[in-house]
N, C-alpha and C. Protein backbone atom coordinates (compact mmCIF):
# COMPACT_ATOMS: atom_id res chain seq x y z
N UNK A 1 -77.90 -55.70 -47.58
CA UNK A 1 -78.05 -54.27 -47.89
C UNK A 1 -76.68 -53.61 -47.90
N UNK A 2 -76.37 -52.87 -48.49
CA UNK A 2 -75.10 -52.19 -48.61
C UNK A 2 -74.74 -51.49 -47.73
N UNK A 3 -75.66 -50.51 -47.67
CA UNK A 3 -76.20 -49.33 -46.63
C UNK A 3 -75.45 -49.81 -45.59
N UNK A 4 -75.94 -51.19 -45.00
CA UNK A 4 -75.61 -51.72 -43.49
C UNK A 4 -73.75 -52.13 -43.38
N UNK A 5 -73.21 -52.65 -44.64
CA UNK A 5 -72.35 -52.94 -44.66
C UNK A 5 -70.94 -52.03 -44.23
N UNK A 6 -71.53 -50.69 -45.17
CA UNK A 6 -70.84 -49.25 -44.83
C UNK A 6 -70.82 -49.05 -43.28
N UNK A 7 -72.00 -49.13 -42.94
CA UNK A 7 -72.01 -48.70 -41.52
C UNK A 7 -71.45 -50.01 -40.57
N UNK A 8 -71.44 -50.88 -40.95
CA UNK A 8 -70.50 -51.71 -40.41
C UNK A 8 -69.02 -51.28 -40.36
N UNK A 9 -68.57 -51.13 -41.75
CA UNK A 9 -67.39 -50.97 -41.83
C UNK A 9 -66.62 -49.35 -41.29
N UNK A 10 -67.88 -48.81 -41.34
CA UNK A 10 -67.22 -47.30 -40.38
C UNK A 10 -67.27 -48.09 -38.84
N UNK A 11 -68.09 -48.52 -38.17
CA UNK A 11 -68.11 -48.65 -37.31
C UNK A 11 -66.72 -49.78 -36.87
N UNK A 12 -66.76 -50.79 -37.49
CA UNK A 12 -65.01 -51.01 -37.34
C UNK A 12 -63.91 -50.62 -36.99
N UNK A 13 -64.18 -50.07 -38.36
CA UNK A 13 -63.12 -48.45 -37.80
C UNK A 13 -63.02 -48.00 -37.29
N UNK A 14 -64.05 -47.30 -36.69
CA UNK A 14 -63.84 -46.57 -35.42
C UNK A 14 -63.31 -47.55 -34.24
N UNK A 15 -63.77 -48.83 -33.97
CA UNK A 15 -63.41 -49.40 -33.16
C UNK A 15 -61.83 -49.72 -33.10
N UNK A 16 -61.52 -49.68 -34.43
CA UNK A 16 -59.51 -50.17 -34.27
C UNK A 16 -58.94 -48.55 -33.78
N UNK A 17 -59.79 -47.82 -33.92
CA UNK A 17 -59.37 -46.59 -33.91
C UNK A 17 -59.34 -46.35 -32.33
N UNK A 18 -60.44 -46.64 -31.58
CA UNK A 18 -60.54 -46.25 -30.63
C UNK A 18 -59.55 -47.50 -29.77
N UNK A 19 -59.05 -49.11 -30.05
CA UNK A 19 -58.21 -49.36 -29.49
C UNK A 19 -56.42 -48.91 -29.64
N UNK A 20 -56.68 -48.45 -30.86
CA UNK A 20 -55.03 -47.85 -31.08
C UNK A 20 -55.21 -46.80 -30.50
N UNK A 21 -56.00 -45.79 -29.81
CA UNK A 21 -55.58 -45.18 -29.21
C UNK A 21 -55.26 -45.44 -27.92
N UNK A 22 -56.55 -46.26 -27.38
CA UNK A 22 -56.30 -46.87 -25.77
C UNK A 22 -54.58 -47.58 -25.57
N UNK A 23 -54.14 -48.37 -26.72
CA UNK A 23 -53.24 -49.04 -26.51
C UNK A 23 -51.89 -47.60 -26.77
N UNK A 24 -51.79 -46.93 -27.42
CA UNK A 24 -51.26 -45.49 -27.59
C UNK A 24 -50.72 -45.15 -25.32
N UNK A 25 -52.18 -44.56 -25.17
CA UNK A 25 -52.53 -44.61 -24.02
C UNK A 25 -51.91 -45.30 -23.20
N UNK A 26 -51.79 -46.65 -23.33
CA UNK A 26 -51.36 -47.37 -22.09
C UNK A 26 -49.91 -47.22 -22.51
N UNK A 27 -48.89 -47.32 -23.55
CA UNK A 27 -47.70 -47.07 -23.96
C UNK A 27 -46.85 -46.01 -23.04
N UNK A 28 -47.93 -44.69 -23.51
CA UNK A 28 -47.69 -43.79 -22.60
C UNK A 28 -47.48 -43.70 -21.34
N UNK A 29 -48.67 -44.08 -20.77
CA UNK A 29 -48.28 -44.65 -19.13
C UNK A 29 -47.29 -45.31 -18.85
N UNK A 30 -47.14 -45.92 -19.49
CA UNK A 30 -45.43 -47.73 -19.22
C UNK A 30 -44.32 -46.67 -19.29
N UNK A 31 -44.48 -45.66 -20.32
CA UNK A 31 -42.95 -45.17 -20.83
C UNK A 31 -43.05 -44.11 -19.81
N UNK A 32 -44.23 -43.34 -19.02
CA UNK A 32 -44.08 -42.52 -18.11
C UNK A 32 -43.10 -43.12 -16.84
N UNK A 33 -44.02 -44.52 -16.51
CA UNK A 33 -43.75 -44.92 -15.51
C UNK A 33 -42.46 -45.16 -15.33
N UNK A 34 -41.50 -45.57 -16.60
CA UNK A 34 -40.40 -45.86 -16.65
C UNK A 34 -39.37 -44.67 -16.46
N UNK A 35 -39.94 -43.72 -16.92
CA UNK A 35 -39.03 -42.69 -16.70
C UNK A 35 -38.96 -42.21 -15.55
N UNK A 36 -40.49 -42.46 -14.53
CA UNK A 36 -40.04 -42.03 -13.19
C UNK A 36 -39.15 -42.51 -12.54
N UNK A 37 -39.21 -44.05 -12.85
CA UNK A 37 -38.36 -45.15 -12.34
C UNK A 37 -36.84 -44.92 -12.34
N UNK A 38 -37.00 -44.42 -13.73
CA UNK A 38 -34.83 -44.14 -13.88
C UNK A 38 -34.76 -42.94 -13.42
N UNK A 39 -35.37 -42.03 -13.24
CA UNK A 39 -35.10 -40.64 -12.83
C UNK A 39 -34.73 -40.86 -11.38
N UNK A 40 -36.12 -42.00 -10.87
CA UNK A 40 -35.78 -42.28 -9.39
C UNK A 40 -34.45 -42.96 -8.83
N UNK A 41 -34.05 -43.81 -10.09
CA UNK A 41 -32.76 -44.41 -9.74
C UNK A 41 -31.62 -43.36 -9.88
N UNK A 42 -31.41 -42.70 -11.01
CA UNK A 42 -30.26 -41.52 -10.92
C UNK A 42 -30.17 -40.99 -9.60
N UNK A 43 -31.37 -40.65 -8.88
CA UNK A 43 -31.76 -39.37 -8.17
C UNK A 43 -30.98 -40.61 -6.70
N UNK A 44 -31.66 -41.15 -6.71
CA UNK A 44 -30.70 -42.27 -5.35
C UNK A 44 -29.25 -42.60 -5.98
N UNK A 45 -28.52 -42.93 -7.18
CA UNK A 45 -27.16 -43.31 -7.69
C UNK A 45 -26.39 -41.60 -7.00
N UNK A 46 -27.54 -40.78 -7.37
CA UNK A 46 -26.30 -39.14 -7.28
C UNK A 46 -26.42 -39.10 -5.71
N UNK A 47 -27.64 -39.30 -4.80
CA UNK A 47 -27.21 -39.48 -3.44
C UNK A 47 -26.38 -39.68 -3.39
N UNK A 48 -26.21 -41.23 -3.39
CA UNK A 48 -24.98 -42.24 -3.67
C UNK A 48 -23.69 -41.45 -3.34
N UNK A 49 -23.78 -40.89 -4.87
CA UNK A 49 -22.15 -40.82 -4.97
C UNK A 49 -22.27 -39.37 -4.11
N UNK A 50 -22.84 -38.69 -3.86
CA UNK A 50 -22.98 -37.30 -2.87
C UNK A 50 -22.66 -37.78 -1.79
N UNK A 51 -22.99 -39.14 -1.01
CA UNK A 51 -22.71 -38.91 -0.24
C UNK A 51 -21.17 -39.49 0.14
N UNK A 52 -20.57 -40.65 -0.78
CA UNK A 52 -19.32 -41.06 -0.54
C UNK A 52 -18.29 -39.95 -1.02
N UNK A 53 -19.09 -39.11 -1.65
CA UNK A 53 -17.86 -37.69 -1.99
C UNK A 53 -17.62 -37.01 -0.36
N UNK A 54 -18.73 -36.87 -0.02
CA UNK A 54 -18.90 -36.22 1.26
C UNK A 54 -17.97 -37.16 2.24
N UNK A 55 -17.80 -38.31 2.38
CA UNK A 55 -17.36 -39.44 3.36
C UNK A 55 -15.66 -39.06 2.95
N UNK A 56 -15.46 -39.02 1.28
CA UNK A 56 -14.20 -39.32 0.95
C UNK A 56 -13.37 -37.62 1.42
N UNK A 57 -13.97 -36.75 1.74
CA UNK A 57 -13.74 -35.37 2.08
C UNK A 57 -13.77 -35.15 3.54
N UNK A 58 -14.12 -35.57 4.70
CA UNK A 58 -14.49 -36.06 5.61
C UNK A 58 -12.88 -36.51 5.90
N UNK A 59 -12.92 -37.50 5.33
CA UNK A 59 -11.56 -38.52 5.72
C UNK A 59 -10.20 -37.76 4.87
N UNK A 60 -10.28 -36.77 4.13
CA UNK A 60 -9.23 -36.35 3.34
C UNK A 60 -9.38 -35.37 4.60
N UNK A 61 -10.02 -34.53 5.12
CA UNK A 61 -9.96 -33.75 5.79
C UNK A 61 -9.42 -33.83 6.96
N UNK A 62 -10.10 -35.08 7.69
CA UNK A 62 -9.42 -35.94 8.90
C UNK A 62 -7.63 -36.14 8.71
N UNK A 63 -7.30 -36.68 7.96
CA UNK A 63 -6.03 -36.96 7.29
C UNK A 63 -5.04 -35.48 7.42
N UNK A 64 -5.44 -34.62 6.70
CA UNK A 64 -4.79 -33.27 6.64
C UNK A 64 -4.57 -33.07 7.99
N UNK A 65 -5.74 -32.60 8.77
CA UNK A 65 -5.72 -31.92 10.01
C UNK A 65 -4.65 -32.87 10.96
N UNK A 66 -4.80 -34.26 10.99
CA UNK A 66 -3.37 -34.90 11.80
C UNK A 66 -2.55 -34.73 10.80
N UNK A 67 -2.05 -34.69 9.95
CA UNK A 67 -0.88 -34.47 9.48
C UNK A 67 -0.88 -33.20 9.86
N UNK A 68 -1.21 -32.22 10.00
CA UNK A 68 -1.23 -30.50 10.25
C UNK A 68 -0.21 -30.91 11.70
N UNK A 69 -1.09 -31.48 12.44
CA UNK A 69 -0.93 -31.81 14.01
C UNK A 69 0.10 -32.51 14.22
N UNK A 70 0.93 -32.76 13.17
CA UNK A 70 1.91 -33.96 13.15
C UNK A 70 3.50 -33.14 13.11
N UNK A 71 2.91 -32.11 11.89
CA UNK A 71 3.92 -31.50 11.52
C UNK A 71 4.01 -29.98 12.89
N UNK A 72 3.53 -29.82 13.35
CA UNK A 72 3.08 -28.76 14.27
C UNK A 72 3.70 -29.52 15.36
N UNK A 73 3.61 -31.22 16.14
CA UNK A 73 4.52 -31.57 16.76
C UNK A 73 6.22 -31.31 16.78
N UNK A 74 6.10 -31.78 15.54
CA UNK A 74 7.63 -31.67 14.76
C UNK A 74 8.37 -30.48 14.87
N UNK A 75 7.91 -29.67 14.31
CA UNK A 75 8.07 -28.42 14.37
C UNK A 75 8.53 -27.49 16.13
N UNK A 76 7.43 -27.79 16.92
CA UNK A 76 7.54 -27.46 18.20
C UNK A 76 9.27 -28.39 18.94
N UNK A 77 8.76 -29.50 18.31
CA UNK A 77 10.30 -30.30 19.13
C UNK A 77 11.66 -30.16 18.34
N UNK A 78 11.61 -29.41 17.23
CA UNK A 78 12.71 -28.83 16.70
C UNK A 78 13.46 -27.73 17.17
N UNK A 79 12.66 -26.82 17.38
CA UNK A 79 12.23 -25.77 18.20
C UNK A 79 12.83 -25.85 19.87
N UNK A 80 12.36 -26.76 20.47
CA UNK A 80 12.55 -26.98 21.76
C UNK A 80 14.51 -27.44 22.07
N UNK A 81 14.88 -28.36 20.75
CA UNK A 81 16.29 -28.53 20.81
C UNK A 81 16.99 -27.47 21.16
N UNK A 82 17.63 -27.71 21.88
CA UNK A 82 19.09 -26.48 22.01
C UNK A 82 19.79 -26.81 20.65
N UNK A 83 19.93 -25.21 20.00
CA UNK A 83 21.20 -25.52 18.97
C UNK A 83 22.01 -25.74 19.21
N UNK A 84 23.23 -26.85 18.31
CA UNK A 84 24.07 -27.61 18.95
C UNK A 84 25.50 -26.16 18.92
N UNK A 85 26.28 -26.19 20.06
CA UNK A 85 27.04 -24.76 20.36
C UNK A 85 28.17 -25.29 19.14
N UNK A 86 29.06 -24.17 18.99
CA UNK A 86 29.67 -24.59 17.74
C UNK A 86 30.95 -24.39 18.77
N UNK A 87 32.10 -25.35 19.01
CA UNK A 87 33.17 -25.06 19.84
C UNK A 87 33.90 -24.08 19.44
């Protein structure tokens, strides 16, 4: 019968239809998932480097302040010399 054939062949159709979308669907999900994934990795890489900025500032800071303390020695024991008398 013809009749049946049509309705076969819609019904086909619909079926590739309804897996290209499911498979659509699951695409979506993978490429979601992936993007959480790298977002999640940036988001720990910028920790990362947040926090060795923070470490490298820390220790630049450390550094300054004894040199501050260094030159502030210096300074004081320059200071403390008697100027030499001029005969």
């Amino acid at each position: 019968a013809p009749g049946q054939a049509k309705a076969e062949a819609k019904h086909e159709a619909h079926e590739a239809k309804k897996e290209a979308k499911g498979e659509a669907k699951e695409t979506k999900k993978e490429m979601k998932a992936e993007a959480k994934e790298t977002k999640k990795e940036m988001k720990a890489e910028a920790k990362e480097t947040k926090k060795e900025m923070k470490a490298g500032a820390k220790e630049t800071k450390k550094e300054m302040k004894a040199e501050a303390k260094e030159t502030k020695k210096e300074t004081k024991k320059e200071a403390k010399k008697p100027e030499p008398k001029k005969p």
